[in-house]
N, C-alpha and C. Protein backbone atom coordinates (compact mmCIF):
# COMPACT_ATOMS: atom_id res chain seq x y z
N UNK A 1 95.76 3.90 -34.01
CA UNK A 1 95.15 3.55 -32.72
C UNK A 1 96.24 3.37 -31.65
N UNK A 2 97.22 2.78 -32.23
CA UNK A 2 98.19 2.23 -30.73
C UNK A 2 98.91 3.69 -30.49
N UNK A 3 98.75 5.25 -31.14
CA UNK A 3 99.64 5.91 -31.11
C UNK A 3 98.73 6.63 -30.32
N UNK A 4 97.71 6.99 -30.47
CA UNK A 4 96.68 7.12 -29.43
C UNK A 4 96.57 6.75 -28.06
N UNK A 5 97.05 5.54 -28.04
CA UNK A 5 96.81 4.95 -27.01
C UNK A 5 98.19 5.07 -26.07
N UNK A 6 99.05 5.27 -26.84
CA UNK A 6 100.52 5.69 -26.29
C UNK A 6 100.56 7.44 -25.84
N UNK A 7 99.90 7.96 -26.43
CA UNK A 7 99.67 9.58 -26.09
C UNK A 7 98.65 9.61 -24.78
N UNK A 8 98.02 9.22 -25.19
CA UNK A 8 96.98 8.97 -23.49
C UNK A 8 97.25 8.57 -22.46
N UNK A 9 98.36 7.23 -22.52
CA UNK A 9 98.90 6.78 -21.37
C UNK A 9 100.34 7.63 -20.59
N UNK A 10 100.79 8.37 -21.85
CA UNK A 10 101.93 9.62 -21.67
C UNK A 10 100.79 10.96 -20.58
N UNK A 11 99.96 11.34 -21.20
CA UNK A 11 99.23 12.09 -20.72
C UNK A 11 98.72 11.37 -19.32
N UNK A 12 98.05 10.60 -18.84
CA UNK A 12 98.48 10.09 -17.51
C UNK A 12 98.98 9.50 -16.95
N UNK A 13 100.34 9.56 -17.18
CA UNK A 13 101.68 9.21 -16.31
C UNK A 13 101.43 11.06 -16.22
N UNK A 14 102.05 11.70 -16.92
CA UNK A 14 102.19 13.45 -16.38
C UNK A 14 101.17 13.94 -15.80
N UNK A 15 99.57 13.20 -15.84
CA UNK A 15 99.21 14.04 -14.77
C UNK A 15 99.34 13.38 -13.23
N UNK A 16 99.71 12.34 -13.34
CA UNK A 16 99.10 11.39 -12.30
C UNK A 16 100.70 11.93 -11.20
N UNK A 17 101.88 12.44 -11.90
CA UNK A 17 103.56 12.81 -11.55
C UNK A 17 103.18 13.98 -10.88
N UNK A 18 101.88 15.35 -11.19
CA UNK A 18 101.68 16.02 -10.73
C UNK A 18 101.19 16.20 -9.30
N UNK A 19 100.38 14.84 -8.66
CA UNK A 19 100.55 14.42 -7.34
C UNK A 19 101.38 14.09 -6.77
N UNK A 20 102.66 14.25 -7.19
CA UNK A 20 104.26 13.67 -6.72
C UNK A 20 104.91 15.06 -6.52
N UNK A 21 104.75 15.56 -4.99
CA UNK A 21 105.48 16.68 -4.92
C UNK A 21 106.17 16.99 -3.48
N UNK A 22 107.12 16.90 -3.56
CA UNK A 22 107.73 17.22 -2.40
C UNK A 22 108.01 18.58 -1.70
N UNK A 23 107.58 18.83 -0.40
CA UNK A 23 107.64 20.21 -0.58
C UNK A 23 108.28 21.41 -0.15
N UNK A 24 107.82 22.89 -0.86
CA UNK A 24 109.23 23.83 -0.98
C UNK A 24 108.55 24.79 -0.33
N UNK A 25 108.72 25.07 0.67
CA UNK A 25 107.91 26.28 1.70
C UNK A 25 108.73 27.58 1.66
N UNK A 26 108.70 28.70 1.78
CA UNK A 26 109.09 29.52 2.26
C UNK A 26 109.68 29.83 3.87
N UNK A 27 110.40 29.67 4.94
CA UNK A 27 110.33 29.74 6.02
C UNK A 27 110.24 31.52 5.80
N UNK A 28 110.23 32.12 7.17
CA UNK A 28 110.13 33.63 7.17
C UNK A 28 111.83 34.32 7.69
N UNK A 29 111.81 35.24 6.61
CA UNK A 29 112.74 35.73 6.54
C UNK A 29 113.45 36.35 7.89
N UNK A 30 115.07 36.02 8.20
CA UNK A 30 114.63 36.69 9.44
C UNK A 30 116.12 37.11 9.90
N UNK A 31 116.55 37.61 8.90
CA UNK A 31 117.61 38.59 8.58
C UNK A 31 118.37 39.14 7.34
N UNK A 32 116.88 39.74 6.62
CA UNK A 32 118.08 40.54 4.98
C UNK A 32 119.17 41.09 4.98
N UNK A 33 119.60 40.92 3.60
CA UNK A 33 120.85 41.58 3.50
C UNK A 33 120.16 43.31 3.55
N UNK A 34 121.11 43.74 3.79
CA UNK A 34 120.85 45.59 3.98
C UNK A 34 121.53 46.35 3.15
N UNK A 35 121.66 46.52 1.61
CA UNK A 35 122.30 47.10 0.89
C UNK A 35 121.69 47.98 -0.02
N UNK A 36 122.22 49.16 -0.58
CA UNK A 36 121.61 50.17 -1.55
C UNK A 36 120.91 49.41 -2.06
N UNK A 37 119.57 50.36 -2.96
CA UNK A 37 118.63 49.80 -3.82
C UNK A 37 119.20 49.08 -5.17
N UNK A 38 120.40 49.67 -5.67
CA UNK A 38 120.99 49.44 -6.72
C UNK A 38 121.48 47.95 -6.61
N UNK A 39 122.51 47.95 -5.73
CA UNK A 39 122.52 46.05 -5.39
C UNK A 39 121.59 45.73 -4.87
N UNK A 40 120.37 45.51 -4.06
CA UNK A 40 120.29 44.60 -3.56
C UNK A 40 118.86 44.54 -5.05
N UNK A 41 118.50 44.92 -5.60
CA UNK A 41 117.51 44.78 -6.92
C UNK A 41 118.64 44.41 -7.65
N UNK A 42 120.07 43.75 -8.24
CA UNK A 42 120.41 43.35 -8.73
C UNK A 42 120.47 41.82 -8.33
N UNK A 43 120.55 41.54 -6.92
CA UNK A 43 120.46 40.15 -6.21
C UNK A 43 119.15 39.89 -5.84
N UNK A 44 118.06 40.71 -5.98
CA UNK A 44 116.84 39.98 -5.65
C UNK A 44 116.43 39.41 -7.04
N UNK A 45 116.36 40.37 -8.22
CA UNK A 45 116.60 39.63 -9.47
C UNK A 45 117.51 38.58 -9.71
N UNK A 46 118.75 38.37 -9.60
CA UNK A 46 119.34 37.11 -10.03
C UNK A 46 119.39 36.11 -9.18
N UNK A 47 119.70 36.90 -7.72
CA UNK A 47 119.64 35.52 -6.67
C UNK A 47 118.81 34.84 -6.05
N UNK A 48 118.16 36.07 -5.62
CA UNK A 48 116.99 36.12 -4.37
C UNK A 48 115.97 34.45 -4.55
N UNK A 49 115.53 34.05 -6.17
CA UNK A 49 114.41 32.85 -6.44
C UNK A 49 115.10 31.42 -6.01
N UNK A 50 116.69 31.45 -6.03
CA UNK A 50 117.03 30.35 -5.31
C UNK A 50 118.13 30.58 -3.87
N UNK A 51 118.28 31.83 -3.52
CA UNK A 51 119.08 32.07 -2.70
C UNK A 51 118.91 32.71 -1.28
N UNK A 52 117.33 32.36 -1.30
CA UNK A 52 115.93 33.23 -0.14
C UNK A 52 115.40 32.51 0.36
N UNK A 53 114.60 32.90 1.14
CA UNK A 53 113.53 32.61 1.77
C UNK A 53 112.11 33.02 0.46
N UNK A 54 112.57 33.32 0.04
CA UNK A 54 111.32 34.72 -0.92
C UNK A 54 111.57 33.96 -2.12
N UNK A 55 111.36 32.69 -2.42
CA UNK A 55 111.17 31.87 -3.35
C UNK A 55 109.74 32.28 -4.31
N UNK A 56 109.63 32.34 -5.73
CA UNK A 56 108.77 32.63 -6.09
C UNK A 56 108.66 32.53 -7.54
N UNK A 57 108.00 31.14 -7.64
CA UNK A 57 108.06 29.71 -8.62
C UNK A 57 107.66 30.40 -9.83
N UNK A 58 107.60 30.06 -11.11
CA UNK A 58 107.13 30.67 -12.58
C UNK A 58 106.03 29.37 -12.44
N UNK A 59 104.71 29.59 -13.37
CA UNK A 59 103.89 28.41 -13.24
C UNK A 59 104.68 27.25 -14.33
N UNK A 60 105.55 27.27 -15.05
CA UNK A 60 106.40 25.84 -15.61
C UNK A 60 107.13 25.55 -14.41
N UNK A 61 107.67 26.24 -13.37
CA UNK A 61 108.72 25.77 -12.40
C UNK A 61 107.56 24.73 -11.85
N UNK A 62 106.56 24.85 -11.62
CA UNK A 62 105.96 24.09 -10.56
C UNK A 62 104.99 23.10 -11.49
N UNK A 63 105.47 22.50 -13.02
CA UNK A 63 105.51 21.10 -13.62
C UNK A 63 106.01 20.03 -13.25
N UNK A 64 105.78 19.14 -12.69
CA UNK A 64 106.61 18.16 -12.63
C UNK A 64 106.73 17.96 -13.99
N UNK A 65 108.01 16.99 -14.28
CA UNK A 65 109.27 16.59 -13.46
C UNK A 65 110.23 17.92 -13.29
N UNK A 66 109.62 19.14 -13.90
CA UNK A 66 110.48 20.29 -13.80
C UNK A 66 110.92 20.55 -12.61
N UNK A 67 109.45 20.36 -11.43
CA UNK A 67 109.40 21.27 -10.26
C UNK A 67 110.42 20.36 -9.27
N UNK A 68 110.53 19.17 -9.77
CA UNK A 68 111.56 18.17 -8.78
C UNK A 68 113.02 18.84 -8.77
N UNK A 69 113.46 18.81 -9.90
CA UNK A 69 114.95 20.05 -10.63
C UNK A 69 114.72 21.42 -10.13
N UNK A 70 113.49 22.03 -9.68
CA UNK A 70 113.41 23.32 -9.24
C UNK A 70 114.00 23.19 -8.15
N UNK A 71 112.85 22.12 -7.44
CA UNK A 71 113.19 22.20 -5.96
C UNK A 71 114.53 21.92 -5.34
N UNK A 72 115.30 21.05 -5.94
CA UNK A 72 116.55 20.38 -5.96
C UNK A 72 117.56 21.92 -5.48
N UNK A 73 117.39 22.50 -6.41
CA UNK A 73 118.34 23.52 -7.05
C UNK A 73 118.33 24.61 -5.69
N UNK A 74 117.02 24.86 -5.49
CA UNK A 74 116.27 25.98 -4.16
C UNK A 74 116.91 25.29 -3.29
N UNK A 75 116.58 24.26 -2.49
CA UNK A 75 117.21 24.12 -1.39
C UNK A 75 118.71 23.70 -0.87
N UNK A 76 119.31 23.41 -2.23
CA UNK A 76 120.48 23.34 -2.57
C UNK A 76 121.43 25.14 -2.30
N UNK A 77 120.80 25.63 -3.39
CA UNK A 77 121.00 27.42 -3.31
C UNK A 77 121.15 27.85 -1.58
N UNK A 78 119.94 27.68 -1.06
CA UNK A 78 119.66 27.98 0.29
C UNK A 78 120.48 27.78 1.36
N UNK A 79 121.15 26.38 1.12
CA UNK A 79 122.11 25.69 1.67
C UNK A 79 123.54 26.39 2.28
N UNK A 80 123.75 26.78 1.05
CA UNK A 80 124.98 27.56 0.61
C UNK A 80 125.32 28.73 0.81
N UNK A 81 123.61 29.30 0.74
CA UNK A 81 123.97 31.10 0.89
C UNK A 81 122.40 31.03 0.66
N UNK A 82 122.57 32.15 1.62
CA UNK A 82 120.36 32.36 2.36
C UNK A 82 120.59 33.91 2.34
N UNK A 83 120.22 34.47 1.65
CA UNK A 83 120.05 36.04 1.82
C UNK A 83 118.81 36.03 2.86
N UNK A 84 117.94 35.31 3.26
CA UNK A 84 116.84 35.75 4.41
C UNK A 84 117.58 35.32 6.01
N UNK A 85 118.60 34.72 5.77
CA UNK A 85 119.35 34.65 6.95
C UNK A 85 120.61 34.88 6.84
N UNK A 86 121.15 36.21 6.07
CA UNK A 86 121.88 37.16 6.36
C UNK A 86 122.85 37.76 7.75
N UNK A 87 121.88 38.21 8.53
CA UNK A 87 122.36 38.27 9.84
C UNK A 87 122.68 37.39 10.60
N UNK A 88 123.08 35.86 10.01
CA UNK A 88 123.73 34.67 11.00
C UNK A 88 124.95 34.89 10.77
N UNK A 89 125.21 35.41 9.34
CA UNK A 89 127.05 35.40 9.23
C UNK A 89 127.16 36.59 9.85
N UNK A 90 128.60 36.68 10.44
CA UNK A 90 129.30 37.68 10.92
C UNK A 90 130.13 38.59 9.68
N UNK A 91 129.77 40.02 9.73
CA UNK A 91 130.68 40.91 9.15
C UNK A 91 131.51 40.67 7.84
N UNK A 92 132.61 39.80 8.31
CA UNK A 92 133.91 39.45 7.55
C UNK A 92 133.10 38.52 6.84
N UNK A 93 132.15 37.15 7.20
CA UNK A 93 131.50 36.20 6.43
C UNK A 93 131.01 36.89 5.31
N UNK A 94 130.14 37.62 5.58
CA UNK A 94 129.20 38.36 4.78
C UNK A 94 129.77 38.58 3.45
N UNK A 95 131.30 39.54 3.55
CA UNK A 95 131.81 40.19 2.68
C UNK A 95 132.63 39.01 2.09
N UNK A 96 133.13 37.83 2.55
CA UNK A 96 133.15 36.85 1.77
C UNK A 96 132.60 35.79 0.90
N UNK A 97 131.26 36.09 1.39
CA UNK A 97 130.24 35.02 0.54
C UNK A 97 129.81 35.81 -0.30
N UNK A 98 129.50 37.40 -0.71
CA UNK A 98 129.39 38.24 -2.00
C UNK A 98 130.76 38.17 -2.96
N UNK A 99 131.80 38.42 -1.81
CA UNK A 99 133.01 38.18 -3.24
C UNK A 99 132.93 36.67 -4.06
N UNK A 100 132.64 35.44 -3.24
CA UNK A 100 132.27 34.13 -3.59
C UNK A 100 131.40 34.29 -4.76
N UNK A 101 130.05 34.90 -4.37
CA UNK A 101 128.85 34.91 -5.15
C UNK A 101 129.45 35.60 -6.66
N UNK A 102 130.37 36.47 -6.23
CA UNK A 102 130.13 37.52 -7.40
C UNK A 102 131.48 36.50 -8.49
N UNK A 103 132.37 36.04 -7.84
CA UNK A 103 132.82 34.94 -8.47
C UNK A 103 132.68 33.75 -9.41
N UNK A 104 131.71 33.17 -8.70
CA UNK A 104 130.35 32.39 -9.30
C UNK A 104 129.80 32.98 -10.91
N UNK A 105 129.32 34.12 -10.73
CA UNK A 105 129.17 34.90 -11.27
C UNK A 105 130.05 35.30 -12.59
N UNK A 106 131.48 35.33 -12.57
CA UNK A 106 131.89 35.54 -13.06
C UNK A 106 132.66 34.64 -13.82
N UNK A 107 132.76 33.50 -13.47
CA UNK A 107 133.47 32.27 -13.32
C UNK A 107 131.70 31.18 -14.68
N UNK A 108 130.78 31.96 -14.56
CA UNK A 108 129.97 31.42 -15.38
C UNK A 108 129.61 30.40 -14.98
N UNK A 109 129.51 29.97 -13.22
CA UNK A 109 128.99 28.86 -13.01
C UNK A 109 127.50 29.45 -12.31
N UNK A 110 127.04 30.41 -11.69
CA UNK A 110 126.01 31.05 -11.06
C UNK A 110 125.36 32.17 -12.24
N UNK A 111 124.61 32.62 -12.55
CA UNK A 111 123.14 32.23 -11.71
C UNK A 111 123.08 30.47 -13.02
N UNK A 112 122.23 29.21 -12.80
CA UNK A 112 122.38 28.36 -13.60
C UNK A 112 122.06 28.08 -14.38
N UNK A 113 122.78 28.05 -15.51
CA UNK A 113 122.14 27.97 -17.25
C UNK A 113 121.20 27.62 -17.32
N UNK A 114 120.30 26.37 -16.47
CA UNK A 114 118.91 26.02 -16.61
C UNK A 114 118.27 26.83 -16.11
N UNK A 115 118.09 27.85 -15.53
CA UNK A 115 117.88 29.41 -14.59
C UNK A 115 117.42 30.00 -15.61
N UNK A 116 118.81 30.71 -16.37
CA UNK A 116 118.75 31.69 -16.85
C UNK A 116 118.13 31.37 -18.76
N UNK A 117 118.09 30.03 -18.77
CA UNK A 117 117.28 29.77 -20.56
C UNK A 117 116.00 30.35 -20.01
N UNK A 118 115.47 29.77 -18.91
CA UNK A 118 113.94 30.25 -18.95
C UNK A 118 113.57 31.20 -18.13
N UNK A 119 114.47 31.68 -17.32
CA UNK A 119 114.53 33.49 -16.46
C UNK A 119 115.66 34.44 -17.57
N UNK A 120 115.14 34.88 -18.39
CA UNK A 120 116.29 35.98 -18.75
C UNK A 120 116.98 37.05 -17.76
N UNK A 121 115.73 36.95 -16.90
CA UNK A 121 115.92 38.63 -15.88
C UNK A 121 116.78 38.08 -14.77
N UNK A 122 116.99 36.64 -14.95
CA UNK A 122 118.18 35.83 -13.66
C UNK A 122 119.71 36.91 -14.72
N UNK A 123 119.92 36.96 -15.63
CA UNK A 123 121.33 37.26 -16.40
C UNK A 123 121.98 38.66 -15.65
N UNK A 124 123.01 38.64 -15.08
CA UNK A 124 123.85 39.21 -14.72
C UNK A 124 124.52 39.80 -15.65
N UNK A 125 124.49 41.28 -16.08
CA UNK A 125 125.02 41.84 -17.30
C UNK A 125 127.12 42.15 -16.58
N UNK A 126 127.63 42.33 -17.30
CA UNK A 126 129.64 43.04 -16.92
C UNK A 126 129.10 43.89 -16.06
N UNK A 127 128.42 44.99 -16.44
CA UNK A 127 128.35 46.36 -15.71
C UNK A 127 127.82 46.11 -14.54
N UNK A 128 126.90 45.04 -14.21
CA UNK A 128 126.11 44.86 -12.94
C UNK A 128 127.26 44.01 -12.03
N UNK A 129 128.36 43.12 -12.61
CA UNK A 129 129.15 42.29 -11.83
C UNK A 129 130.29 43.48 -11.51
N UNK A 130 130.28 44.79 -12.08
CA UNK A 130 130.91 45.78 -11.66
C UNK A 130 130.65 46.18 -10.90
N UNK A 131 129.32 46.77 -10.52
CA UNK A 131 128.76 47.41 -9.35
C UNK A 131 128.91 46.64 -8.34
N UNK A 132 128.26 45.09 -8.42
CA UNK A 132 128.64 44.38 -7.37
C UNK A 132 130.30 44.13 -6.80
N UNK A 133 131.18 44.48 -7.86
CA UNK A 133 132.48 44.29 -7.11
C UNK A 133 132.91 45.27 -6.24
N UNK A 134 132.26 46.40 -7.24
CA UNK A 134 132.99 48.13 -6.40
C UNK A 134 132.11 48.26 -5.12
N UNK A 135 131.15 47.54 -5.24
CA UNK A 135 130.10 47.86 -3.73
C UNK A 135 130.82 46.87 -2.39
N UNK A 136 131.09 45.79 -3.14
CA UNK A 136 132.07 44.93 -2.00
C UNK A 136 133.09 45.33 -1.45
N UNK A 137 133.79 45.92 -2.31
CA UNK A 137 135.43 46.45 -1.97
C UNK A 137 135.33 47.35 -1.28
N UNK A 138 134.25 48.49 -1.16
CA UNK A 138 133.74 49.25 0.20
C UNK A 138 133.62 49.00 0.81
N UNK A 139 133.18 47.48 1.49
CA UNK A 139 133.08 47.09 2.97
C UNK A 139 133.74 47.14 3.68
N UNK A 140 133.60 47.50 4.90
CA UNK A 140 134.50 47.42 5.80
C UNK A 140 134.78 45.68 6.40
């Protein structure tokens, strides 16, 4: 009985946490990055869900207490580097915050292990952090 009664009261505390949400909007995008199909489908896959405007939750992301750690992470990401506001950095910025990113990247701190256990398709394969290097080093 008391284990019952401990499972029920677990069960509403989690639903009652699900009215506890702070919230994660999309604003509208309002300068993409502009790159071949080949990169920029390698960064809308790994980056784009915390590094956009074009946020676009899995239904566990939007569990609490998960969705609190989601949200954390999104507007954190956003912070740092906004592929939907792209066109605020200048030129030279640009081509420094991909070598950054692709760093990240390589350095095994980006895309984030809690990301990528439950997004596989967040994983950045060698060959793709290749393309992204040789596509950078073209910039002018």
């Amino acid at each position: 009985m008391k284990t019952r009664t401990i499972l029920a009261l677990v069960l509403l505390i989690f639903i009652a946490l699900q009215f506890i949400r702070p919230e994660l909007s999309n604003p509208p995008v309002t300068g993409d990055l502009e790159a071949p199909k080949e990169i920029k489908s390698i960064l809308q896959r790994a980056c784009y869900n915390c590094h956009s405007n074009e946020t676009n939750l899995s239904w566990y992301d939007k569990l609490n207490p998960v969705y609190w750690q989601v949200r954390d992470h999104v507007v954190d990401g956003r912070r740092v580097l906004n592929f939907s506001e792209w066109n605020s950095l200048a030129p030279p910025a640009q081509k420094a915050m991909l070598w950054e990113s692709v760093n990240q990247v390589i350095a095994g701190a980006m895309p984030l292990h809690s990301y990528t256990f439950v997004h596989r398709s967040g994983i950045v394969t060698p060959k793709e952090i290749e393309i992204l290097k040789n596509y950078i080093a073209d910039l002018p």
